[in-house]
Protein backbone atom coordinates (compact mmCIF):
# COMPACT_ATOMS: atom_id res chain seq x y z
CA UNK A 1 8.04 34.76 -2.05
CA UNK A 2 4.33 35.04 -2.84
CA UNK A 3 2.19 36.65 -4.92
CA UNK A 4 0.56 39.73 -4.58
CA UNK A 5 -2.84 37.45 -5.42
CA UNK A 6 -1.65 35.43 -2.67
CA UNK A 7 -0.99 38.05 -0.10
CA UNK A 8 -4.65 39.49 -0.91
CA UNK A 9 -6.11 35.48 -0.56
CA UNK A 10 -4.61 35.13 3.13
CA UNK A 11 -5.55 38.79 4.13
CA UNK A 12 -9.18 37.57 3.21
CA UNK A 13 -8.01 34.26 5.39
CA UNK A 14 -7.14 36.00 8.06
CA UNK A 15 -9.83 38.30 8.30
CA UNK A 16 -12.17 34.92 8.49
CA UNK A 17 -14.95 36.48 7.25
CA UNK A 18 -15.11 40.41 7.82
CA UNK A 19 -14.64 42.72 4.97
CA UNK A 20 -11.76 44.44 4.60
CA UNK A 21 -12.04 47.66 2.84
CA UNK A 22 -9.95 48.21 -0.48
CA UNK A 23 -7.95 50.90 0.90
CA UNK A 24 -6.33 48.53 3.75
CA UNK A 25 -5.83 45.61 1.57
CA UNK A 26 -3.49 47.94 -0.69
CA UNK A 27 -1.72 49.42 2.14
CA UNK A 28 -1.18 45.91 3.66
CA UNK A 29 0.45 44.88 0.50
CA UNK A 30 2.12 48.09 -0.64
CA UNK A 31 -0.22 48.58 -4.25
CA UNK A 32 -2.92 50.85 -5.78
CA UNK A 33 -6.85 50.48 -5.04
CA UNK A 34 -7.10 50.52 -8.43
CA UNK A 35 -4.54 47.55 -8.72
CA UNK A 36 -6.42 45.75 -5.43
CA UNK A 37 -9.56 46.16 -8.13
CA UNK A 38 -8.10 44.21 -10.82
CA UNK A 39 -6.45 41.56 -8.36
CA UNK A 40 -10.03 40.95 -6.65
CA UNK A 41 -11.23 40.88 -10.72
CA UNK A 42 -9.00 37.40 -11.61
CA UNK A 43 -9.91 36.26 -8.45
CA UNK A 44 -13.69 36.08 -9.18
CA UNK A 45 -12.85 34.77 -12.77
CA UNK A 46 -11.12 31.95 -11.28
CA UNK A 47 -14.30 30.91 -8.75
CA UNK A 48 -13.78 33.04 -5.58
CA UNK A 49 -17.11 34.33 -4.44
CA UNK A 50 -16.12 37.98 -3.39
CA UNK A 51 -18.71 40.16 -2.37
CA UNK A 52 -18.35 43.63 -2.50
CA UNK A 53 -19.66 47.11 -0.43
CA UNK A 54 -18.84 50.66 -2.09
CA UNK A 55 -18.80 52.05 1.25
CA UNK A 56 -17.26 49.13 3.53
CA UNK A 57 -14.94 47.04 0.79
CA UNK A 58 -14.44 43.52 0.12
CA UNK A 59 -15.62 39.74 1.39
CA UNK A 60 -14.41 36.44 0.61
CA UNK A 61 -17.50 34.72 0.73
CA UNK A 62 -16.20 31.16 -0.68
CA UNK A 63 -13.14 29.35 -2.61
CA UNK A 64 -13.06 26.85 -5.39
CA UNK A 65 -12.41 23.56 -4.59
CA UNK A 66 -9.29 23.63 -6.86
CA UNK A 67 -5.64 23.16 -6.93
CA UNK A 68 -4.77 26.63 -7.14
CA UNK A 69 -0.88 27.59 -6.07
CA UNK A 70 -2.03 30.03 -3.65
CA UNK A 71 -4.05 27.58 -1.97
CA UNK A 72 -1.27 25.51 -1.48
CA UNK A 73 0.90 28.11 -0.70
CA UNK A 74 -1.03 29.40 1.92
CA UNK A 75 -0.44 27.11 5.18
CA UNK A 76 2.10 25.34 3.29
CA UNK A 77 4.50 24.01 5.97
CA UNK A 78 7.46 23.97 3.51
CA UNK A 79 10.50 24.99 2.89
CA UNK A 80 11.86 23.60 -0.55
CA UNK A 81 8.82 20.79 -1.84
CA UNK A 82 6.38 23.13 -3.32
CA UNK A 83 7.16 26.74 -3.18
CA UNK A 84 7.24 27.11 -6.64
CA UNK A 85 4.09 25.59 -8.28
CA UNK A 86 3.10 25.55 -11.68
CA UNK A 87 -0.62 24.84 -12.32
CA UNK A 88 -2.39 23.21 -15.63
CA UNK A 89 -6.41 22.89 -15.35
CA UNK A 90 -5.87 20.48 -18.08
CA UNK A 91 -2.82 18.88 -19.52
CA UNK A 92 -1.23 15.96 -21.31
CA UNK A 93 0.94 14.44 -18.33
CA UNK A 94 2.71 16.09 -16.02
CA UNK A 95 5.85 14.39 -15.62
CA UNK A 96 6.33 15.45 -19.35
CA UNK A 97 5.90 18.96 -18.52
CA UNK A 98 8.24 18.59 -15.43
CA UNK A 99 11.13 17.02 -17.71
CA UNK A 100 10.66 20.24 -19.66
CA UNK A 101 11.17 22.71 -16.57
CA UNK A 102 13.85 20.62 -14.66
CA UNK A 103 16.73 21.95 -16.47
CA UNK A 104 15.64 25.99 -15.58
CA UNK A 105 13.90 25.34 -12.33
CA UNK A 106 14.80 25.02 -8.62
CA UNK A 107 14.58 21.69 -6.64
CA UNK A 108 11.53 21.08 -4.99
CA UNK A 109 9.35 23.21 -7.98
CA UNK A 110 5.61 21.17 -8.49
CA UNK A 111 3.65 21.09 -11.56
CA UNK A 112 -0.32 20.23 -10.51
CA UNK A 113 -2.68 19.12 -13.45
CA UNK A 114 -6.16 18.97 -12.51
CA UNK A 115 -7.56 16.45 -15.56
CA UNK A 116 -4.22 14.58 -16.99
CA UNK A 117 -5.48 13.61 -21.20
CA UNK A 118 -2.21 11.70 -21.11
CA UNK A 119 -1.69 10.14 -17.79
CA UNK A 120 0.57 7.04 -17.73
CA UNK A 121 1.98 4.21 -14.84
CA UNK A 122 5.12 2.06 -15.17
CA UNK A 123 5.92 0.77 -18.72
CA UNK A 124 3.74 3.07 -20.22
CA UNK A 125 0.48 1.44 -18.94
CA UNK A 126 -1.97 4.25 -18.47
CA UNK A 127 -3.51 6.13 -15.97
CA UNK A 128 -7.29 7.66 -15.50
CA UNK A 129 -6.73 11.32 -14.49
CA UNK A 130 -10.06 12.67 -14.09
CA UNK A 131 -11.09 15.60 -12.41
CA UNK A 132 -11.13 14.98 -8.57
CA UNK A 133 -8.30 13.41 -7.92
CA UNK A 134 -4.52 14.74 -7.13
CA UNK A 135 -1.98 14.56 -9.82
CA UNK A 136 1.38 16.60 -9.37
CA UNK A 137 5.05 15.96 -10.28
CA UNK A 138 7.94 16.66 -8.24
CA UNK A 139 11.54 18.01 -9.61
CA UNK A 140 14.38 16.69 -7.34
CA UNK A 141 18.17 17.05 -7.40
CA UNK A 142 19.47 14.89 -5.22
CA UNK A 143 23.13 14.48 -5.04
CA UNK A 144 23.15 10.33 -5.41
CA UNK A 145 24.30 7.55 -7.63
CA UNK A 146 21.96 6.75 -10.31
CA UNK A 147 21.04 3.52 -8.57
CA UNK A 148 19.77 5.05 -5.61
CA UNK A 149 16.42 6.06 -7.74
CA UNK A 150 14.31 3.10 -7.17
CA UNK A 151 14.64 4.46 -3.27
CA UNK A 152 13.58 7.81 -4.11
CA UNK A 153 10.00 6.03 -5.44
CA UNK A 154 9.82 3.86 -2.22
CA UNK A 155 10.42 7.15 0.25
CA UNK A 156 7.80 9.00 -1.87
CA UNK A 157 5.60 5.67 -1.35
CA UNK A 158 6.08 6.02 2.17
CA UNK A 159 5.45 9.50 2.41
CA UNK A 160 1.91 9.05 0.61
CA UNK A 161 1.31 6.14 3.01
CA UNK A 162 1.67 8.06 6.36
CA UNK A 163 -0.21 11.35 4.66
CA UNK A 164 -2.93 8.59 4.66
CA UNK A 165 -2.36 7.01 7.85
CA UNK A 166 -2.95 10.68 9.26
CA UNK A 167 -6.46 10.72 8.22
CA UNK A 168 -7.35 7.54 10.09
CA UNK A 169 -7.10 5.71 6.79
CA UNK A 170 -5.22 1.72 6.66
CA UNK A 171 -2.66 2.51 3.56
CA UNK A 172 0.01 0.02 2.80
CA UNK A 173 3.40 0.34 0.17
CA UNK A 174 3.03 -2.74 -2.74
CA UNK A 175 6.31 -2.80 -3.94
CA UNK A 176 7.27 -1.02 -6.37
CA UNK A 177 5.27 2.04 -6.52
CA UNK A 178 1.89 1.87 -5.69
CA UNK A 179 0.07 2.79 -2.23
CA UNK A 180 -3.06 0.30 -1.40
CA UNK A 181 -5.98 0.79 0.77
CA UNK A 182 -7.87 -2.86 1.96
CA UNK A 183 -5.29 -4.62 -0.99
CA UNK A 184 -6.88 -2.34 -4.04
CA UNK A 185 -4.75 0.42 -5.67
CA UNK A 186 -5.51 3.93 -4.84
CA UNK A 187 -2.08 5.92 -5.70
CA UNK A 188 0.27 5.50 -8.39
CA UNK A 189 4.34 6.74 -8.36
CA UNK A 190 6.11 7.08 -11.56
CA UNK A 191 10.01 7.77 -11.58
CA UNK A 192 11.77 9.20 -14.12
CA UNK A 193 15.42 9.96 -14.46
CA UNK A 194 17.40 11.78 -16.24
CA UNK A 195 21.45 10.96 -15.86
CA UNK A 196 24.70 11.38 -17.71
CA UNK A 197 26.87 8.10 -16.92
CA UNK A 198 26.31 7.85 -13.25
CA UNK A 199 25.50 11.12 -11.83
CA UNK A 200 22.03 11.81 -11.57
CA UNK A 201 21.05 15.41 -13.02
CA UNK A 202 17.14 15.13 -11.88
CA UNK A 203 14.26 12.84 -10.90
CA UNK A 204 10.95 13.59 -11.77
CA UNK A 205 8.26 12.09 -9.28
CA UNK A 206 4.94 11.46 -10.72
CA UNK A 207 2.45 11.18 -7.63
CA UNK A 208 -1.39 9.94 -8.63
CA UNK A 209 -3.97 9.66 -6.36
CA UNK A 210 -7.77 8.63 -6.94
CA UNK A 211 -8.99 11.37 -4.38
CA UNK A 212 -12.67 13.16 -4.81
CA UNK A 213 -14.11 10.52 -6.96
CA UNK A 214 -15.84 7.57 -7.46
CA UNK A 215 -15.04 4.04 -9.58
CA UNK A 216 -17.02 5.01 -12.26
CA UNK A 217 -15.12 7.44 -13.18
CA UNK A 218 -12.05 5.07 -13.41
CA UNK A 219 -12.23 2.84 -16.89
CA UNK A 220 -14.10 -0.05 -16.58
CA UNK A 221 -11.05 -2.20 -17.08
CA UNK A 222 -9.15 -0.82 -14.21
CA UNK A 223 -11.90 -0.83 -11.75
CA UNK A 224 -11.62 -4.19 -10.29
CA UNK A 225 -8.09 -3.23 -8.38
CA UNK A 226 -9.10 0.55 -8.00
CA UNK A 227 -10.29 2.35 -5.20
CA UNK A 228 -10.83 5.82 -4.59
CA UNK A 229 -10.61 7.81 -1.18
CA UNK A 230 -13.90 8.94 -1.36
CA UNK A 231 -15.33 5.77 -1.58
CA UNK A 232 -13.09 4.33 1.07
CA UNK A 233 -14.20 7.08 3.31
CA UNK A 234 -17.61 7.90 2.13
CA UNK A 235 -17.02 11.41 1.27
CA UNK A 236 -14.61 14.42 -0.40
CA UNK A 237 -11.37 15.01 1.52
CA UNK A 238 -10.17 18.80 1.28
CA UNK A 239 -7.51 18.15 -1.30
CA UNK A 240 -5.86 21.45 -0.76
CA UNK A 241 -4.84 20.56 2.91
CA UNK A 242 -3.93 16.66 1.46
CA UNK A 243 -1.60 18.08 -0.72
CA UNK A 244 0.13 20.50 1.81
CA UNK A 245 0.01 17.77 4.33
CA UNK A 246 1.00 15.23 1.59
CA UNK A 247 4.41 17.91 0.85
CA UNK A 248 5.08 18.52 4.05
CA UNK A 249 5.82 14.53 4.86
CA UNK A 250 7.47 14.15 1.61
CA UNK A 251 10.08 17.07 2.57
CA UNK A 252 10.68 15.43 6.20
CA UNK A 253 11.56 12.03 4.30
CA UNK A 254 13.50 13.39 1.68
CA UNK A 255 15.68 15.33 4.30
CA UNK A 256 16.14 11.94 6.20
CA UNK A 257 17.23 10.00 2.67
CA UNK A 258 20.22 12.81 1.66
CA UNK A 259 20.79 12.69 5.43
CA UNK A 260 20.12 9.24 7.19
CA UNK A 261 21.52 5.65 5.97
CA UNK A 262 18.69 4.63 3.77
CA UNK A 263 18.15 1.18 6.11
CA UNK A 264 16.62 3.92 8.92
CA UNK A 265 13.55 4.71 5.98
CA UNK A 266 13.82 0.63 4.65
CA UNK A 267 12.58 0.00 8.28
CA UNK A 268 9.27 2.12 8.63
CA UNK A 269 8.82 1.02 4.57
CA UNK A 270 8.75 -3.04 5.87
CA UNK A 271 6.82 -2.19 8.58
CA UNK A 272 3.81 -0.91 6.22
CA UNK A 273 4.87 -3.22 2.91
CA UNK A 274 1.65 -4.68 1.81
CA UNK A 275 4.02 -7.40 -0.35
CA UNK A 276 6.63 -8.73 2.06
CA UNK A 277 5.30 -12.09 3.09
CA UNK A 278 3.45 -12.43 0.08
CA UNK A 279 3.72 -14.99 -2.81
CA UNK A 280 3.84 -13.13 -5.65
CA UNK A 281 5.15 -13.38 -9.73
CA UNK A 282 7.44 -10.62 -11.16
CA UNK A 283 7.52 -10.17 -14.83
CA UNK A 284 10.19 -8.37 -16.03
CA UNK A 285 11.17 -7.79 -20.35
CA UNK A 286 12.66 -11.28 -20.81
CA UNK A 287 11.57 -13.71 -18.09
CA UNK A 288 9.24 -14.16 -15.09
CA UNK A 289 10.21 -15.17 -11.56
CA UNK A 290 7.79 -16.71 -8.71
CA UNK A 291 8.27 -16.88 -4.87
CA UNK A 292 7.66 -15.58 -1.70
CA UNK A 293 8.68 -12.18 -0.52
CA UNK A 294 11.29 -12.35 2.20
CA UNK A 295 12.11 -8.49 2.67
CA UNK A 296 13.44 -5.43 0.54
CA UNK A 297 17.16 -4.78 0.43
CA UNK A 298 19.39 -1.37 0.99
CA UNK A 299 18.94 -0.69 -2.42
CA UNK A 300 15.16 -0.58 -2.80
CA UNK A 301 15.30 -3.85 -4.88
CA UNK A 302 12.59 -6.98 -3.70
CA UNK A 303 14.09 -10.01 -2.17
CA UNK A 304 12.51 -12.65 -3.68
CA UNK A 305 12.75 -16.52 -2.11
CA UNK A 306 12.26 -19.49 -4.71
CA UNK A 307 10.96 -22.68 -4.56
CA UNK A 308 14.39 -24.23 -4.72
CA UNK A 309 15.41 -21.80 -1.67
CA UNK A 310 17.49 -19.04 -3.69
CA UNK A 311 17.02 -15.40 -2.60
CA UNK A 312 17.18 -13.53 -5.69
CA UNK A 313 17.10 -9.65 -5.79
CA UNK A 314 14.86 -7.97 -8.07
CA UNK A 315 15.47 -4.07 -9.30
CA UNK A 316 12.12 -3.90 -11.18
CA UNK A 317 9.50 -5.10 -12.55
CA UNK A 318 5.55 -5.74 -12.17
CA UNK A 319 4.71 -7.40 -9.05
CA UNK A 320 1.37 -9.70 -9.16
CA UNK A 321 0.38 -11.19 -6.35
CA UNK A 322 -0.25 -14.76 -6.26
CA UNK A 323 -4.25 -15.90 -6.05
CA UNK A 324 -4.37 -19.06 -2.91
């Protein structure tokens, strides 16, 4: 259901420019002029340019170019991913504030930071999170075996990759859990689980992407593999309409993986793997392995062929790709 806020932000929508006196915003959404008043009040605090007419009413003059939940809401295509959204200007991380909420909150419930202090990758590497770019976590509940998670961050990988695809943009899936864009990194998937023996009781899915900004503002020592989309495409995308697009395709690939085999996703996630075929070195805790990349298997893990012509399947680790 949404907010009274939000009900007033889409009248405004819909009336695409004409002012709409105070009188029929309250009656369209059942409240007091005087509460319409203090509604159109946080709404100027928070950036919208409202303009207003004692005699003829309100006008929505402009939005900010923020991650607000009723701009996502609004023209959200949805029907689980993202209907409840939490929203942080600035926060540690928020996969830690997602682990937090899981317990209490329904399936499909986002939390979107706009500046992450305490952003983080795989292994506890870290993450820039400036302002700009487009970093939310997902709460999921799927009903699978705990080994099934490494999946979860491959159809989320996929999902990023044909959000990207849609804007005309040549995104590929490096195994494990980053999306590329001409072979540098430009989105970031971190997947946490929480489980009691076998039996998964959430997944938290930490989705980074280096939208509205430039290199610069990425640390000097994580430049030289970074890319942003605003450099790739030479300017800001609306990240607003990313994001809904972004939930939307995440939704129609989640319903396929608790309802489809998981080889019917594996297929479209070869077709646009920017590792298989590759020669590449894994390092994992206690050794490394070297080889070329022969395919992924069923269960999301990297089929990796050695020189002496064993196959060996690999459920994680970092994936560097070979320099010839």
């Amino acid at each position: 259901m949404k907010s009274k806020r939000a009900e007033i932000i889409n009248a405004f929508k819909a009336a695409d420019g004409k002012t709409i006196s105070g009188e029929d915003l309250g009656d369209q959404l059942g409240i007091s002029r005087t509460m319409v008043c203090k509604y159109i009040k946080g709404l100027r605090e928070d950036g919208y340019e409202i303009q207003s007419s004692p005699k003829k009413g309100y006008t929505l003059k402009s939005v900010p170019k923020l991650l607000y939940p009723e701009e996502i809401l609004s023209g959200l295509n949805t029907t689980l991913f993202g209907k409840n959204i939490h929203y942080y200007d600035e926060a540690g991380s928020s996969n830690d504030i997602a682990k937090k909420l899981a317990p209490v909150v329904e399936e499909g419930t986002i939390i979107v930071v706009e500046q992450q202090t305490g952003g983080r990758g795989r292994l506890g590497r870290k993450w820039a999170s400036p302002k700009g770019g487009i970093w939310f976590s997902i709460i999921l509940k799927p009903k699978v075996a705990l080994s099934a998670a490494s999946r979860l961050t491959l159809t989320v990988g996929l999902s990023v990759t044909n959000t990207l695809i849609q804007y005309g943009i040549p995104a590929r899936i490096k195994w494990p859990n980053d999306v590329l864009i001409n072979g540098k990194k430009v989105c970031g998937i971190l997947t946490e689980v929480e489980a009691e023996i076998d039996t998964i009781e959430f997944v938290i899915i930490g989705v980074g992407i280096n939208a509205n900004m430039s290199l610069k503002d990425i640390p000097e020592d994580l430049r030289e593999n970074s890319t942003t989309l605003r450099d790739e495409i030479g300017k800001s995308i609306d990240r607003v309409d990313f994001l809904q697009k972004l939930l939307h395709e995440m939704e129609q690939q989640y319903i396929r993986f608790n309802t489809q085999p998981f080889g019917e996703i594996l297929s479209d996630i070869v077709s646009l793997s920017d590792t298989v075929g590759r020669d590449v070195k894994v390092t994992m805790p206690n050794r490394i392995v070297e080889g070329k990349v022969v395919g992924i298997s069923k269960s999301g893990a990297l089929l990796l062929k050695k020189e002496d012509g064993e196959v060996e399947e690999i459920i994680a680790g970092r994936c560097i790709y070979s320099k010839k």
